[in-house]
Protein backbone atom coordinates (compact mmCIF):
# COMPACT_ATOMS: atom_id res chain seq x y z
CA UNK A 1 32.60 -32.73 -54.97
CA UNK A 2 29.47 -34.61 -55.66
CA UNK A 3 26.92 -34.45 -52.78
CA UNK A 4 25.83 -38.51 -51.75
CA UNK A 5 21.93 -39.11 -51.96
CA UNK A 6 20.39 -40.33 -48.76
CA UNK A 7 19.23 -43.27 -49.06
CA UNK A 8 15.21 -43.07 -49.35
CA UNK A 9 14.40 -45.63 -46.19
CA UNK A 10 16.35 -42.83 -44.03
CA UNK A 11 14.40 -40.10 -46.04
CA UNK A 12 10.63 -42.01 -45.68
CA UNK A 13 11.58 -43.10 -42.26
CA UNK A 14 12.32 -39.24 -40.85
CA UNK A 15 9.27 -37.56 -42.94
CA UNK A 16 6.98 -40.40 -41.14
CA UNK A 17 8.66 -40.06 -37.77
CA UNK A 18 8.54 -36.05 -37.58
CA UNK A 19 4.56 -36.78 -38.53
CA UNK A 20 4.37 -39.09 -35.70
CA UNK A 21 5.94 -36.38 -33.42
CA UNK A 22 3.85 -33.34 -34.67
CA UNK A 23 1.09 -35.39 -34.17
CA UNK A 24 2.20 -36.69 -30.11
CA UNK A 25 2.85 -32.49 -30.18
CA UNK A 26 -0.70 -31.59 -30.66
CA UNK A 27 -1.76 -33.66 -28.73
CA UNK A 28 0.00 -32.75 -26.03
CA UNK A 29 -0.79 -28.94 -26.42
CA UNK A 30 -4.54 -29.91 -26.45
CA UNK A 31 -4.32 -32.40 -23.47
CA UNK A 32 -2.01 -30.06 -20.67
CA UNK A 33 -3.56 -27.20 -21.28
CA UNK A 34 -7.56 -28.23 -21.16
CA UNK A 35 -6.85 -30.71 -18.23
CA UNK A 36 -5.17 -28.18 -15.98
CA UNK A 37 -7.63 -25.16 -16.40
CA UNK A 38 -11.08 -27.39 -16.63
CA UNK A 39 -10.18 -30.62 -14.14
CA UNK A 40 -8.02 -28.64 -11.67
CA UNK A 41 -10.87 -26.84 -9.35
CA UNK A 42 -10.47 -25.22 -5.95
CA UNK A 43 -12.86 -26.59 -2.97
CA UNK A 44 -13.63 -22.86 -2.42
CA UNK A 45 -15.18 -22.43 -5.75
CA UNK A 46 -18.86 -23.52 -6.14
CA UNK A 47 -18.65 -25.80 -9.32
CA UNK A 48 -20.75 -28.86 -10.65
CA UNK A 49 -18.69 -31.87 -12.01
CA UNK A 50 -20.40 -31.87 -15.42
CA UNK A 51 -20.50 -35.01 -17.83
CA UNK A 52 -20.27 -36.65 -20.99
CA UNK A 53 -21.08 -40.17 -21.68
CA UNK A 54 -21.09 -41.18 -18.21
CA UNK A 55 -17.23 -39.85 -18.35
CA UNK A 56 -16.53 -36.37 -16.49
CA UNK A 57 -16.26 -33.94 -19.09
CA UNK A 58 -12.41 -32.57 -18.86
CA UNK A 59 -11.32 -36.42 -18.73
CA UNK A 60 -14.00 -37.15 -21.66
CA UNK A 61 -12.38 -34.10 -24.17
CA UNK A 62 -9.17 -33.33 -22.33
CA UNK A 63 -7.62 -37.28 -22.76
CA UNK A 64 -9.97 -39.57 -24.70
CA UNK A 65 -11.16 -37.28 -27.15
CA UNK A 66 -7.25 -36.66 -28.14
CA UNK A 67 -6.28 -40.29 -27.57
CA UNK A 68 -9.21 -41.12 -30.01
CA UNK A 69 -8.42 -38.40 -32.66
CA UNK A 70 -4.20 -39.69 -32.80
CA UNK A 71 -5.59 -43.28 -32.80
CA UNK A 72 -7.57 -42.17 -36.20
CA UNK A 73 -4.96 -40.30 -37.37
CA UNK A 74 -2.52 -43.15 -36.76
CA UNK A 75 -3.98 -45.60 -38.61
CA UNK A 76 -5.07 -43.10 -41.48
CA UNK A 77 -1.57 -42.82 -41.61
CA UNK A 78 -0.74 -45.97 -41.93
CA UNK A 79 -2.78 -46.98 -44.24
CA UNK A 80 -1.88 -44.12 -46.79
CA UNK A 81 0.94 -42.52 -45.77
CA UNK A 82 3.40 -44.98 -44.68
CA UNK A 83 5.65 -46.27 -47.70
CA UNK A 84 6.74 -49.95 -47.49
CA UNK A 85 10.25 -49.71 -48.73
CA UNK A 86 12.59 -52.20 -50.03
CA UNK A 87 15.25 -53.06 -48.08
CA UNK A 88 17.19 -55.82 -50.04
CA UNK A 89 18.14 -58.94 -49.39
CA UNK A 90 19.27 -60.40 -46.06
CA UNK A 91 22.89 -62.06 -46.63
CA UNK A 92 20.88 -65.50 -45.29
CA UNK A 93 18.54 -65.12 -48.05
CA UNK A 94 21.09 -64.76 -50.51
CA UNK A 95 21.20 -68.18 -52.63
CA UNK A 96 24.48 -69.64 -52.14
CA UNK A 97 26.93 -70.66 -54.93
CA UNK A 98 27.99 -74.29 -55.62
C-alpha cells in the first residue's frame, strides 16, 4: 500500500510552529529560573537592588533581555525562514463558466 505524502503547507507549517515553541521553551527556561533565584530576596538578607539602564537588573536580563532576544529571533525568522506557500485558489476566485 502506497504511503500518501503530506501535503507541504502541513509539513512547513509544523517545522515553523515546533521553532516557534523551542524558541517560547528557551525562553522560558532562561526567564523562571533567573527571576526566582536573583529577584526573589529575603528581608533578612543584606542585599543592594543593583541596576541596569535605569531597570533593576533581574527584571533588565531575567524578562527584557529574553523578550528582546525572541523578538529578534522572531522576525529573523520571518524574514528567512518562513516559506510563503501556495494554497490554491479560493472556489470564489475561480472564474465561472458561461
Amino acid at each position: 500500500m502506497n504511503s500518501p505524502t503530506a501535503d507541504p503547507v502541513y509539513v512547513n507549517s509544523k517545522r515553523e510552529g515546533i521553532i516557534i515553541l523551542i524558541i517560547w521553551g528557551l525562553g522560558f527556561a532562561w526567564t523562571v529560573p533567573y527571576c526566582y533565584f536573583t529577584g526573589f530576596q529575603t528581608t533578612t538578607e543584606n542585599w543592594e537592588l543593583t541596576m541596569t539602564w535605569g531597570i533593576p537588573s533581574w527584571i533588565f536580563w531575567g524578562v527584557a533581555f529574553p523578550w528582546f532576544v525572541s523578538g529578534v529571533l522572531s522576525i529573523l525568522m520571518c524574514l528567512f525562514y518562513i516559506k510563503d506557500d501556495d494554497l490554491g485558489q479560493a472556489e470564489d476566485e475561480v472564474p465561472l463558466s458561461k
